[in-house]
N, C-alpha and C. Protein backbone atom coordinates (compact mmCIF):
# COMPACT_ATOMS: atom_id res chain seq x y z
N UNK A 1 -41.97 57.52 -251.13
CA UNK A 1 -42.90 56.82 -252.00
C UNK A 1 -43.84 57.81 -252.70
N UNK A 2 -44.28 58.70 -252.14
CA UNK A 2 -45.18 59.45 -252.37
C UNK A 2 -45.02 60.76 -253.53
N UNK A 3 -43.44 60.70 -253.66
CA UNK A 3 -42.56 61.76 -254.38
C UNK A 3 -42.64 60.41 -255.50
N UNK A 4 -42.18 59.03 -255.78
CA UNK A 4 -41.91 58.55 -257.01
C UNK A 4 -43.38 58.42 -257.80
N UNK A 5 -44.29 58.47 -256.94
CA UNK A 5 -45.65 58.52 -257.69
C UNK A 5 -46.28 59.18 -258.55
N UNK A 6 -45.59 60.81 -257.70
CA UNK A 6 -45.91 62.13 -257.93
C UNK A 6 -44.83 61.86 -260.03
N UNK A 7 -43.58 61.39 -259.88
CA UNK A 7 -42.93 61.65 -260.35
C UNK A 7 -43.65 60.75 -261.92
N UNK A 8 -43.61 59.33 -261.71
CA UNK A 8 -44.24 58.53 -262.58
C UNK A 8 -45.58 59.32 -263.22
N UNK A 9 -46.01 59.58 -262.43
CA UNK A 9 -48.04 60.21 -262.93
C UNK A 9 -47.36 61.46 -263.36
N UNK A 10 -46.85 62.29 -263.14
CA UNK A 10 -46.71 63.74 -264.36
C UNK A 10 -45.71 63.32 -265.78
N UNK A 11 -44.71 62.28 -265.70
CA UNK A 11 -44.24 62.19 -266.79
C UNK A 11 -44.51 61.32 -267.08
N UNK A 12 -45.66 59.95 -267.14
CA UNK A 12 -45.89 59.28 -268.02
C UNK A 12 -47.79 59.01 -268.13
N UNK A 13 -48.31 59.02 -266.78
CA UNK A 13 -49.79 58.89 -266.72
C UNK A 13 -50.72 59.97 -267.16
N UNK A 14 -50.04 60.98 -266.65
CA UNK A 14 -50.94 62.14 -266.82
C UNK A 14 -49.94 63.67 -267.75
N UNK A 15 -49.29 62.82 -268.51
CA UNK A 15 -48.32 64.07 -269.10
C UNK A 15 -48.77 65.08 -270.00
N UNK A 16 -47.95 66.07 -269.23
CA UNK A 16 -48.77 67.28 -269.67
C UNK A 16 -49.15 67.84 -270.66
N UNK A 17 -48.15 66.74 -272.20
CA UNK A 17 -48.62 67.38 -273.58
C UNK A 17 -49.70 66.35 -273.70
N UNK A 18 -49.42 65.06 -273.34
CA UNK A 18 -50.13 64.15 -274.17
C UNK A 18 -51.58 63.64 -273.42
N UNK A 19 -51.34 64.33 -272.18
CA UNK A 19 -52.82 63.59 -271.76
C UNK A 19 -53.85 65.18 -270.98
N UNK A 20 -52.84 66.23 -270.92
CA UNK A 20 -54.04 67.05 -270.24
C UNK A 20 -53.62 68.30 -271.51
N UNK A 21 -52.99 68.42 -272.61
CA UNK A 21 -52.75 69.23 -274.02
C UNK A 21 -52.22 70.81 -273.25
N UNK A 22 -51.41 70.61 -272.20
CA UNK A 22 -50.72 71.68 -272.09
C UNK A 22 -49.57 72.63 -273.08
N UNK A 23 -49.42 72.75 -273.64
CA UNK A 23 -47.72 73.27 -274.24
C UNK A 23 -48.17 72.57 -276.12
N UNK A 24 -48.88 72.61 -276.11
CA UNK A 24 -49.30 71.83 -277.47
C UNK A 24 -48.63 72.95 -278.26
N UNK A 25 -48.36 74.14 -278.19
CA UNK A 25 -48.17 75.03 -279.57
C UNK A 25 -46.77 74.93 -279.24
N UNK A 26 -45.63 74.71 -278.45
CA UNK A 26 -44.49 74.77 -278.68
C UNK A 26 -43.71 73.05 -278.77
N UNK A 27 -44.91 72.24 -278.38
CA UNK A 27 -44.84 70.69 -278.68
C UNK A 27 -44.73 70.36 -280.52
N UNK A 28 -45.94 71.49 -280.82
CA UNK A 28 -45.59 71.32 -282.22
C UNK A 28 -45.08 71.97 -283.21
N UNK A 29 -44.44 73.46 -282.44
CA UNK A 29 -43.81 74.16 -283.38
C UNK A 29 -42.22 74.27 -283.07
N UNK A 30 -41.63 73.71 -281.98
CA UNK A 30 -40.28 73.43 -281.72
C UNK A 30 -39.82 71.94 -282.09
N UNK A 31 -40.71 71.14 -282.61
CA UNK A 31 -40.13 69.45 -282.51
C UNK A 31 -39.89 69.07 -283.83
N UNK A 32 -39.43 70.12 -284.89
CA UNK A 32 -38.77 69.19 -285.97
C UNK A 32 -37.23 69.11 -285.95
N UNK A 33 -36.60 69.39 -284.84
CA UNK A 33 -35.38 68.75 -284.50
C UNK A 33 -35.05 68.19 -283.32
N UNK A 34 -34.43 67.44 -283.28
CA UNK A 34 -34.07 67.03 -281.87
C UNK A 34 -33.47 67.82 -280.90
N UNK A 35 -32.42 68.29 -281.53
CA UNK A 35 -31.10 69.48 -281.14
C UNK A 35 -32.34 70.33 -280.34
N UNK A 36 -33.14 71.19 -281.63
CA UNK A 36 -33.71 72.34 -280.46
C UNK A 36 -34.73 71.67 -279.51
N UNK A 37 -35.31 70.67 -279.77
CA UNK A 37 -36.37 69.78 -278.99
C UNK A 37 -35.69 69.83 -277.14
N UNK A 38 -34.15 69.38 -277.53
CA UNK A 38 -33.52 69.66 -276.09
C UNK A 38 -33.33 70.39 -275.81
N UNK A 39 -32.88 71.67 -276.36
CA UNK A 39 -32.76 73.33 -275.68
C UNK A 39 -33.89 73.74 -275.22
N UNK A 40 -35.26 73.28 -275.74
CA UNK A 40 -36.39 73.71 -274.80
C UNK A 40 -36.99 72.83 -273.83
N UNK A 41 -36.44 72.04 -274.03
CA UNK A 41 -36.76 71.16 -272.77
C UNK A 41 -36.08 71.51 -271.64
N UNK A 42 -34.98 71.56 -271.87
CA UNK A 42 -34.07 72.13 -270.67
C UNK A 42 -34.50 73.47 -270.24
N UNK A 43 -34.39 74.26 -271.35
CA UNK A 43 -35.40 75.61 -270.62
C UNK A 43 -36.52 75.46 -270.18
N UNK A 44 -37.47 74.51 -270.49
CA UNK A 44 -38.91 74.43 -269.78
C UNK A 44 -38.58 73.95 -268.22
N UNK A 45 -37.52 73.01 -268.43
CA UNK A 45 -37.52 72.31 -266.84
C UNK A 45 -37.08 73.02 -265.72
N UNK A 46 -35.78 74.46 -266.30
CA UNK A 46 -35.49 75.45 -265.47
C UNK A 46 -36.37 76.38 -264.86
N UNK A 47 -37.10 76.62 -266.21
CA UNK A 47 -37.93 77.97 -265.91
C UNK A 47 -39.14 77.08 -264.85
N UNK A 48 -40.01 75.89 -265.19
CA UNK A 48 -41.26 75.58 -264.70
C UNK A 48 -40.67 75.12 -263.30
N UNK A 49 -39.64 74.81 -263.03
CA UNK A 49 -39.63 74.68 -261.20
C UNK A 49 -38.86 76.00 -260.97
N UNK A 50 -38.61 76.44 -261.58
CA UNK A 50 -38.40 77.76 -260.57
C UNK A 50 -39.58 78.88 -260.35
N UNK A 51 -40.58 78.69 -261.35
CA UNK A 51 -41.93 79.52 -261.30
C UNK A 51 -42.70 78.63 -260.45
N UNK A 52 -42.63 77.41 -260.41
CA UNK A 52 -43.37 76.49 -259.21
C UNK A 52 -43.28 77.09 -258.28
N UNK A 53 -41.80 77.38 -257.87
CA UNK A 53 -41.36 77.12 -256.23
C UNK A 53 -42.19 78.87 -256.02
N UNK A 54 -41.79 80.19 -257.01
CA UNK A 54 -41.61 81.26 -256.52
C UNK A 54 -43.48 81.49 -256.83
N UNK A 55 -44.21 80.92 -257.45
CA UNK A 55 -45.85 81.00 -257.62
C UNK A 55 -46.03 80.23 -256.09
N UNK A 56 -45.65 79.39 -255.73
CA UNK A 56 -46.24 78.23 -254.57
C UNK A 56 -46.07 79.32 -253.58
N UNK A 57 -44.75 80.08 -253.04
CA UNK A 57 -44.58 81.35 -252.25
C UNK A 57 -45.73 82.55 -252.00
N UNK A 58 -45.93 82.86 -253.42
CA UNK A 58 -46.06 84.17 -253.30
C UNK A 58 -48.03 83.67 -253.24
N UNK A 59 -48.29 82.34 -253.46
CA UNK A 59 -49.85 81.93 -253.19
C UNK A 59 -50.02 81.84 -251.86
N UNK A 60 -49.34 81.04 -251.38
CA UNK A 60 -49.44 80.29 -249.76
C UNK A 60 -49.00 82.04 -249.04
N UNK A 61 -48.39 82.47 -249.22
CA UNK A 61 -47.58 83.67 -248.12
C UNK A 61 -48.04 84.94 -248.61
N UNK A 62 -48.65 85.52 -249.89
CA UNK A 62 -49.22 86.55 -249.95
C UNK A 62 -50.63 86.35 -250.46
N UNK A 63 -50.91 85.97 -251.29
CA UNK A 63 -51.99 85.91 -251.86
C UNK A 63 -53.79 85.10 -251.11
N UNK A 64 -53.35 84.22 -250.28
CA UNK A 64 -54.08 83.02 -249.55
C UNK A 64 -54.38 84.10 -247.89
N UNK A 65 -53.07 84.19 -247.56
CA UNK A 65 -53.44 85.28 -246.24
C UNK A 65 -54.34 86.44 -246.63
N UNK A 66 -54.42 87.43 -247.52
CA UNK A 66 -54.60 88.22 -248.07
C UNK A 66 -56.15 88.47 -248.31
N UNK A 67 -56.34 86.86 -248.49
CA UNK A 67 -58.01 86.73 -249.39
C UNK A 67 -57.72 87.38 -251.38
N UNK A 68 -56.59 86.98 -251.60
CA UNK A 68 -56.43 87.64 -253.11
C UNK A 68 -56.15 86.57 -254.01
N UNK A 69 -56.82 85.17 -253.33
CA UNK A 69 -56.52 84.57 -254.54
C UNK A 69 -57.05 84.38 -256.02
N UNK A 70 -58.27 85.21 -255.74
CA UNK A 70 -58.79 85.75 -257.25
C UNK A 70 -57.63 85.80 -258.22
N UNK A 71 -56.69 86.67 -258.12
CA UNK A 71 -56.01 87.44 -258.70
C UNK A 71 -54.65 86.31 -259.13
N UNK A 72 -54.55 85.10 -258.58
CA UNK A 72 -53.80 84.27 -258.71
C UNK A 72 -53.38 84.08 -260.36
N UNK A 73 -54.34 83.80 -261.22
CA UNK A 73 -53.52 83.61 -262.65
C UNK A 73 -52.69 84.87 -262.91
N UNK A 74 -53.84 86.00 -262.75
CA UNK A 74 -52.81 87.05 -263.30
C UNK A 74 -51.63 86.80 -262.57
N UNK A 75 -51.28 86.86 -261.63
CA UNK A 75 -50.05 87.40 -261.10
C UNK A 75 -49.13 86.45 -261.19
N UNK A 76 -49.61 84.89 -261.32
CA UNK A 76 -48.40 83.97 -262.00
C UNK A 76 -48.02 84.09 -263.58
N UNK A 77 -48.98 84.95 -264.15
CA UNK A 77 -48.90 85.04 -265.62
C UNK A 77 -47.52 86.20 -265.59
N UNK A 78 -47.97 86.75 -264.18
CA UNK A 78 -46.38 88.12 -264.19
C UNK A 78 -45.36 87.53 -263.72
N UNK A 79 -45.32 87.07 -263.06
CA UNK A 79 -44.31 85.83 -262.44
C UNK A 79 -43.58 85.48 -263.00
N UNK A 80 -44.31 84.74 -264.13
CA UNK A 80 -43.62 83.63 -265.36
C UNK A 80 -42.90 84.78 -266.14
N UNK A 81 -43.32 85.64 -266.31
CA UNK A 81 -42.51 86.46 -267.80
C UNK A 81 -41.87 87.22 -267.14
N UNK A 82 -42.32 87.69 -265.56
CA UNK A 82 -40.53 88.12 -264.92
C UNK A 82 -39.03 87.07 -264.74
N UNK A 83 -39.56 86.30 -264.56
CA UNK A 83 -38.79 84.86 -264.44
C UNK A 83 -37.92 84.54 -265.57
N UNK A 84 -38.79 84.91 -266.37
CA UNK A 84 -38.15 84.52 -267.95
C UNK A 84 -37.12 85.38 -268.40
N UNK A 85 -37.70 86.66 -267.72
CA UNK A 85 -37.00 88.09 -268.23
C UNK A 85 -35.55 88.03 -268.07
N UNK A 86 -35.42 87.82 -266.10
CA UNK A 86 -34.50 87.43 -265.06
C UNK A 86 -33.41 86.55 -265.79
N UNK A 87 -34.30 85.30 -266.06
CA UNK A 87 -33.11 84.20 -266.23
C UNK A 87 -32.60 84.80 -268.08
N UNK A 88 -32.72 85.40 -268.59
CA UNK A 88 -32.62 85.67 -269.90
C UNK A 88 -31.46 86.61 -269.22
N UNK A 89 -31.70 87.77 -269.00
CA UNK A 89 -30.27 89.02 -268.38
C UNK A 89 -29.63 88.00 -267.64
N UNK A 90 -30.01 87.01 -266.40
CA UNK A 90 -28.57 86.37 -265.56
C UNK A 90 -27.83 85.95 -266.66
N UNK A 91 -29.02 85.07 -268.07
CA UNK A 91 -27.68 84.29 -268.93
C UNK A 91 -26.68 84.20 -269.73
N UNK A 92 -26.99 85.83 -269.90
CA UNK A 92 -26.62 86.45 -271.09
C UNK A 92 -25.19 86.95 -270.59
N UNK A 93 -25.23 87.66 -269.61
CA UNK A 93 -23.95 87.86 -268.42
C UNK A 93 -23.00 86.39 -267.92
N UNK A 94 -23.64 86.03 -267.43
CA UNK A 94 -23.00 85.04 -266.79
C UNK A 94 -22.25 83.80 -267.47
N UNK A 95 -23.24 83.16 -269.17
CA UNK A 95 -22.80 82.29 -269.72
C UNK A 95 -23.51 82.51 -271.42
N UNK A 96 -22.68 83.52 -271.91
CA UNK A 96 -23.20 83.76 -272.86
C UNK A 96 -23.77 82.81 -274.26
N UNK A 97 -22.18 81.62 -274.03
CA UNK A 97 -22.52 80.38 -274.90
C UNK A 97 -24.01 80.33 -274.61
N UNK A 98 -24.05 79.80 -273.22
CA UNK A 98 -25.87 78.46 -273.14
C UNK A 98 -26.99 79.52 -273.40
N UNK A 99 -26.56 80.85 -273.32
CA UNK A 99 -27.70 81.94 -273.80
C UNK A 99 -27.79 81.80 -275.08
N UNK A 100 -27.06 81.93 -276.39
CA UNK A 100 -26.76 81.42 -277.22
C UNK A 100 -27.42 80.04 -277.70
N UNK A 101 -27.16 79.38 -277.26
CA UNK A 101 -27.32 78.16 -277.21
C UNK A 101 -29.04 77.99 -276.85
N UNK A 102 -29.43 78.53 -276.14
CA UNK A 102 -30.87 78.80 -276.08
C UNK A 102 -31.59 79.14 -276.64
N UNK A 103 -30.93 80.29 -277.20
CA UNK A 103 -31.56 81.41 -278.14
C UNK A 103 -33.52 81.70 -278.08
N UNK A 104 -33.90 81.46 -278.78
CA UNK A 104 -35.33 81.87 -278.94
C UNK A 104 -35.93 80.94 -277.57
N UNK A 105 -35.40 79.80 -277.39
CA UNK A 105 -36.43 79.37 -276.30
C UNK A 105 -36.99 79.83 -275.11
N UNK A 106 -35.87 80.61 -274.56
CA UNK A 106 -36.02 81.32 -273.80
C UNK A 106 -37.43 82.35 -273.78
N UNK A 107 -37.53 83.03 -274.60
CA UNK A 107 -38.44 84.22 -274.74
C UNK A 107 -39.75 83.31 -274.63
N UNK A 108 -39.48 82.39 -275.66
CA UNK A 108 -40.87 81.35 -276.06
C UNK A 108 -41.76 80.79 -274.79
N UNK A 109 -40.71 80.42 -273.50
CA UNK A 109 -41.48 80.25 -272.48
C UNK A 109 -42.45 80.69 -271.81
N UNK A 110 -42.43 81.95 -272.21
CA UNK A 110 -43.53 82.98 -271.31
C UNK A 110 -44.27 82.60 -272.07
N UNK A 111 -44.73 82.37 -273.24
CA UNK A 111 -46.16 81.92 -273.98
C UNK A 111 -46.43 80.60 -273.45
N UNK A 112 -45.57 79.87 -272.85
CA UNK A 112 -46.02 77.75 -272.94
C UNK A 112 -47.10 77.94 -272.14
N UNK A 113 -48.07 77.24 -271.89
CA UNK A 113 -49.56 77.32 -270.90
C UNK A 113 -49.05 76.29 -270.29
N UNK A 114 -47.73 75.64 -270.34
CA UNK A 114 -47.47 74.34 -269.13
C UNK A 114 -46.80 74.77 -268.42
N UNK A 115 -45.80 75.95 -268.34
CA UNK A 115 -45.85 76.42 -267.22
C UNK A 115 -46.54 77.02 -266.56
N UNK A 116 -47.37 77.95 -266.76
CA UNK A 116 -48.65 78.40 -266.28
C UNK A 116 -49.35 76.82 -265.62
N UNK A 117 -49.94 76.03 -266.47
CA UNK A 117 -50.55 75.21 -266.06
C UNK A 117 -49.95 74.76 -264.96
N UNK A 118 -48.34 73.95 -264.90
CA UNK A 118 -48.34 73.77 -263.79
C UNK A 118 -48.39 74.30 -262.13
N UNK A 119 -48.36 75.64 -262.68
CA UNK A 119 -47.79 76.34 -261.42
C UNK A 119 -49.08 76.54 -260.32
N UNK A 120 -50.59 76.67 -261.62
CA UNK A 120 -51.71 76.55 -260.94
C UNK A 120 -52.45 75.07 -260.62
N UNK A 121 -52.09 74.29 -261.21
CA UNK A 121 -52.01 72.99 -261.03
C UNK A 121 -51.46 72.61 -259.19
N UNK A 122 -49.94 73.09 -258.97
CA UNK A 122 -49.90 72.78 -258.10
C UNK A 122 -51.04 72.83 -256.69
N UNK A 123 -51.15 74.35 -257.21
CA UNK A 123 -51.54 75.00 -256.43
C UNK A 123 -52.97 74.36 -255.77
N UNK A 124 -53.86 74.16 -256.94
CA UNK A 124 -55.04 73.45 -257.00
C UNK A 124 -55.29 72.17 -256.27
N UNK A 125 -54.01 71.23 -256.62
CA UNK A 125 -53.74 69.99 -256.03
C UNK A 125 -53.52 69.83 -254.43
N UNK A 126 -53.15 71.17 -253.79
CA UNK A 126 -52.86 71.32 -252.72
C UNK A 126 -51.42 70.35 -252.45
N UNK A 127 -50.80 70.95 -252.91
CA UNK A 127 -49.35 69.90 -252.82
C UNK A 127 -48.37 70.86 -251.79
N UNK A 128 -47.66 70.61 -251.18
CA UNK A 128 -46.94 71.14 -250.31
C UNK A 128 -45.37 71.58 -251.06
N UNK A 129 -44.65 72.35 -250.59
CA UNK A 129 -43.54 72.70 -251.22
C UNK A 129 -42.87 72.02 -252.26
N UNK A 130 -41.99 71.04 -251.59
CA UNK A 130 -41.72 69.92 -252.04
C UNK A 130 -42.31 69.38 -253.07
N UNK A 131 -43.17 68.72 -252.41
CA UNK A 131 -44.06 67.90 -253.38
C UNK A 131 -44.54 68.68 -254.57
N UNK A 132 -44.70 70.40 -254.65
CA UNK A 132 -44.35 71.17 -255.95
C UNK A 132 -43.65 70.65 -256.88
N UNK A 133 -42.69 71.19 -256.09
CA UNK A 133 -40.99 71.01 -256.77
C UNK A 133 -40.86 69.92 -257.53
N UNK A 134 -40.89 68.46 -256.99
CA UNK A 134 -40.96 67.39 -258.00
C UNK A 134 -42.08 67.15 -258.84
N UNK A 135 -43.06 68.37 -258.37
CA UNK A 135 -44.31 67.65 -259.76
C UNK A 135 -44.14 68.78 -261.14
N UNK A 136 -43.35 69.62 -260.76
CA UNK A 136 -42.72 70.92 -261.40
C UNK A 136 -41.88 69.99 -262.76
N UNK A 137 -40.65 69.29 -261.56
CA UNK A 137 -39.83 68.93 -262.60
C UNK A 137 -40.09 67.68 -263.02
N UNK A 138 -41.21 66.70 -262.48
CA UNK A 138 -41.40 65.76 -263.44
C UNK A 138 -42.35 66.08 -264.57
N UNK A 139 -42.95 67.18 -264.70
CA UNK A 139 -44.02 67.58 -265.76
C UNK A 139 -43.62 68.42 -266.76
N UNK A 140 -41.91 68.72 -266.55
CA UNK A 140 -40.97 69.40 -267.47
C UNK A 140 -40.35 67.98 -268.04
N UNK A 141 -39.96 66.90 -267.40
CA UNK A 141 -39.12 66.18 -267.83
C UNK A 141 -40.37 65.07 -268.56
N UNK A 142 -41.35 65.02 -268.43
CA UNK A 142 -42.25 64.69 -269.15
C UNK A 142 -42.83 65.20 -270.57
N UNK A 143 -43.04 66.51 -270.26
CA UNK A 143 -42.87 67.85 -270.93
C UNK A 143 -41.24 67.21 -272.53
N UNK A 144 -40.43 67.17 -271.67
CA UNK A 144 -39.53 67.08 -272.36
C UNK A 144 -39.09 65.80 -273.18
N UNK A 145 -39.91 65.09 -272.79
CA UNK A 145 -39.85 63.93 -273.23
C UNK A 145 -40.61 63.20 -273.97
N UNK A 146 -41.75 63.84 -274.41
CA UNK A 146 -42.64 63.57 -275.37
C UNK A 146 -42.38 64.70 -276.71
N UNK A 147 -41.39 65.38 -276.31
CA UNK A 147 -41.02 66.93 -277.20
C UNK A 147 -40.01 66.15 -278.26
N UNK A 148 -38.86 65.48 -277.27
CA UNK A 148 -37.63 65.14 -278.22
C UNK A 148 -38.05 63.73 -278.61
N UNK A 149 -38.83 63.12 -277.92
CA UNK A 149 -39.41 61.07 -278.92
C UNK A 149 -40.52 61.91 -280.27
N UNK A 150 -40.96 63.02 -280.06
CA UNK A 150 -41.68 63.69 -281.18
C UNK A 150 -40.70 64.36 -282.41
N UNK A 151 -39.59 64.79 -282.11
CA UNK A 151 -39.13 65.61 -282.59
C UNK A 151 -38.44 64.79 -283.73
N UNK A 152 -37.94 63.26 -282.97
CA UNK A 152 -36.91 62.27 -283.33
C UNK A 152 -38.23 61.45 -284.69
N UNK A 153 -39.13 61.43 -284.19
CA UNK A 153 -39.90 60.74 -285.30
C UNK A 153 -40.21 61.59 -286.24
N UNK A 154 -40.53 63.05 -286.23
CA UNK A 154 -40.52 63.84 -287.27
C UNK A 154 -39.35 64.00 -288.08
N UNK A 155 -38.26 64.03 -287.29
CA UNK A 155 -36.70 64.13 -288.31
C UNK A 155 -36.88 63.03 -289.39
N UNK A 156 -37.18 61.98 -288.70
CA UNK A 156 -37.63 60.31 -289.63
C UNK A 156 -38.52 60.39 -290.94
N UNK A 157 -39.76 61.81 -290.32
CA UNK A 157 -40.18 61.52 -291.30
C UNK A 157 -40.04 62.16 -292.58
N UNK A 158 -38.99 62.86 -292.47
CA UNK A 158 -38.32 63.98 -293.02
C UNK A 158 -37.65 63.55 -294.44
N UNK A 159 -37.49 62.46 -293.89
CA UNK A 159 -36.69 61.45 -295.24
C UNK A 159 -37.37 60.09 -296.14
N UNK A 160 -38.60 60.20 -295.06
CA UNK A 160 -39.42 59.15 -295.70
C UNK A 160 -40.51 59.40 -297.08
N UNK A 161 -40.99 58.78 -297.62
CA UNK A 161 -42.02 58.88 -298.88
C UNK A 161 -43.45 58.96 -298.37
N UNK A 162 -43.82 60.13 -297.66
CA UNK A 162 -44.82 60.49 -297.33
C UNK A 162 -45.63 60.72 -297.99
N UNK A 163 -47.42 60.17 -298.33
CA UNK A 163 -47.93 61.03 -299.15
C UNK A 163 -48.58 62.17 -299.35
N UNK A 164 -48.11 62.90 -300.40
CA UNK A 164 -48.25 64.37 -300.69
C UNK A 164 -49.13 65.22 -299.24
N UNK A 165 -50.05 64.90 -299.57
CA UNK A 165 -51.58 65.22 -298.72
C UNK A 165 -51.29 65.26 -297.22
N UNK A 166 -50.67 64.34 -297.24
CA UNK A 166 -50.06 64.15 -295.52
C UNK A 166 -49.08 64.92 -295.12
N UNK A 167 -47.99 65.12 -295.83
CA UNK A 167 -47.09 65.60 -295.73
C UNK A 167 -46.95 67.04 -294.80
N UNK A 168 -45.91 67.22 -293.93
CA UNK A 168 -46.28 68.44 -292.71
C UNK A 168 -47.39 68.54 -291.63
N UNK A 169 -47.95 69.42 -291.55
CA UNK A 169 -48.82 69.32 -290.34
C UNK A 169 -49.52 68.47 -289.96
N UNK A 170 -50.53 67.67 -291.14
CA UNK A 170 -50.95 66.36 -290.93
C UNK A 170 -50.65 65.29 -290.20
N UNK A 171 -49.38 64.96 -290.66
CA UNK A 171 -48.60 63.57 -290.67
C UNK A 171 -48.06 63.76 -289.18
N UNK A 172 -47.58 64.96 -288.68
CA UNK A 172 -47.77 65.23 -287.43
C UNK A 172 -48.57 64.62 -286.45
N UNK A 173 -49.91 65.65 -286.64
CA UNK A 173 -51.13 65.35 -285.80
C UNK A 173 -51.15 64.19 -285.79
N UNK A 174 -51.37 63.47 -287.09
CA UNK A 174 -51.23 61.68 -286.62
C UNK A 174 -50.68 60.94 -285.55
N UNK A 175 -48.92 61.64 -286.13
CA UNK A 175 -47.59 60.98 -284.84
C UNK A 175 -48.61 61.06 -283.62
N UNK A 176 -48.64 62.58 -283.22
CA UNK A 176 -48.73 62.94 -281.95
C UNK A 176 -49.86 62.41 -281.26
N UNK A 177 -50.80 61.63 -282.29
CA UNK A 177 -52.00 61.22 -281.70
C UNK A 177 -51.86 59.97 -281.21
N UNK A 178 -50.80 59.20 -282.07
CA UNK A 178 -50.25 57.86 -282.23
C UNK A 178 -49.25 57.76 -280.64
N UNK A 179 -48.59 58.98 -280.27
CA UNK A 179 -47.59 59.02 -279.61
C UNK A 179 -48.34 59.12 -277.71
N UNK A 180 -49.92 59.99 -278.26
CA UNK A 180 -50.81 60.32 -277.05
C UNK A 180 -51.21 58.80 -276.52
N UNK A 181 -51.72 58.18 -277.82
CA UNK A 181 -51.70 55.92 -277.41
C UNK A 181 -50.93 55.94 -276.75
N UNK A 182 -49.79 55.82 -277.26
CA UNK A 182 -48.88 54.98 -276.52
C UNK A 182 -48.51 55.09 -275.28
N UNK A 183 -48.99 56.88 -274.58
CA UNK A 183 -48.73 56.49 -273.68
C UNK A 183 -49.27 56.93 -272.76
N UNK A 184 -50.73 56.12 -273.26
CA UNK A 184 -52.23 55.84 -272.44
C UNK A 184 -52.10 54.66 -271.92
N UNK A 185 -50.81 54.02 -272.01
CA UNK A 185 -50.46 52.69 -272.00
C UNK A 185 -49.90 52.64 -270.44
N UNK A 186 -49.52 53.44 -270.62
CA UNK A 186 -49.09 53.92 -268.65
C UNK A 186 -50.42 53.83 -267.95
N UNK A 187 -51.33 54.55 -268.31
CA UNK A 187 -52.53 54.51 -267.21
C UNK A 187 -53.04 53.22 -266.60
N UNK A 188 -52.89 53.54 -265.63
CA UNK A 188 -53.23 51.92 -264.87
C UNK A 188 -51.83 51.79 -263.40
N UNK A 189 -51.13 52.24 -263.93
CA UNK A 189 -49.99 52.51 -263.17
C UNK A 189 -49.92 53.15 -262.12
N UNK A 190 -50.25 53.82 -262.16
CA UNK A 190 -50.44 54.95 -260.32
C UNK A 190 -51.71 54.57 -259.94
């Protein structure tokens, strides 16, 4: 029970673009297609639980014993862009298509502040392994899911008779403000 709660409240109550403005610069500079909207979603959801699990480690087992948790952002900030580095050389070897197929997102991750955010998030929350792990990947799949219903209404508006003035970044901010309503509409729920 306590895992579907976790799961509901990061991807719809408390999601991480639309209600606490995590990842806002790749929310709005990756979402005028759908296509790439999903290649970074999928990369956000890989990379942010696997920097969950290996930040939750290296807090609880080095950093917390230690008395060094000062030093905690930095060293998840190294974390994340070793992580990134890692899974970039495994993919490139191993499956060159989905590396390909990734292309820029990959690199782009080390800048998102939602993985960062979540990883200290967890941490903060005092959540136990586990209970990481699914707040990891429901705040990617949340993450990801306000990326591609954004991405899909910008393609829309792509073809519509926008006026002038509005047109691009504007008409955006609107959606996304329109899109942050809707789903303030969840709150009440957990």
């Amino acid at each position: 029970m306590q895992y579907l709660i976790i799961l509901i409240s990061a991807i719809f109550v408390n999601n991480i673009v639309l209600a606490q403005f995590l990842g806002i610069c790749p929310f709005l500079g990756v979402s005028k297609k759908v296509e790439t909207s999903v290649g970074m979603a999928g990369a956000v959801l890989f990379v942010m639980t696997l920097a969950t699990i290996v930040t939750w480690l290296l807090s609880h087992y080095i950093l917390i014993p230690l008395e060094l948790d000062f030093l905690q952002t930095i060293c998840f900030i190294l974390v994340i862009a070793s992580l990134v580095q890692m899974v970039e050389i495994v993919l490139k070897k191993a499956s060159p298509s989905l590396y390909q197929a990734l292309g820029i997102f990959l690199p782009l991750i080390t800048t998102n502040c939602a993985v960062l955010g979540v990883a200290l998030l967890t941490i903060q929350k005092d959540l136990n392994l586990g209970e990481g792990v699914v707040y990891a990947i429901a705040n990617a799949i949340g993450f990801g899911l306000a990326l591609i219903i954004f991405a899909g209404i910008r393609e829309h508006l792509d073809v519509m008779d926008v006026p002038k003035g509005m047109r691009g970044v504007p008409i955006a901010l609107l959606v996304a403000g329109i899109l942050a309503l809707a789903f303030m509409g969840f709150s009440g729920l957990v």
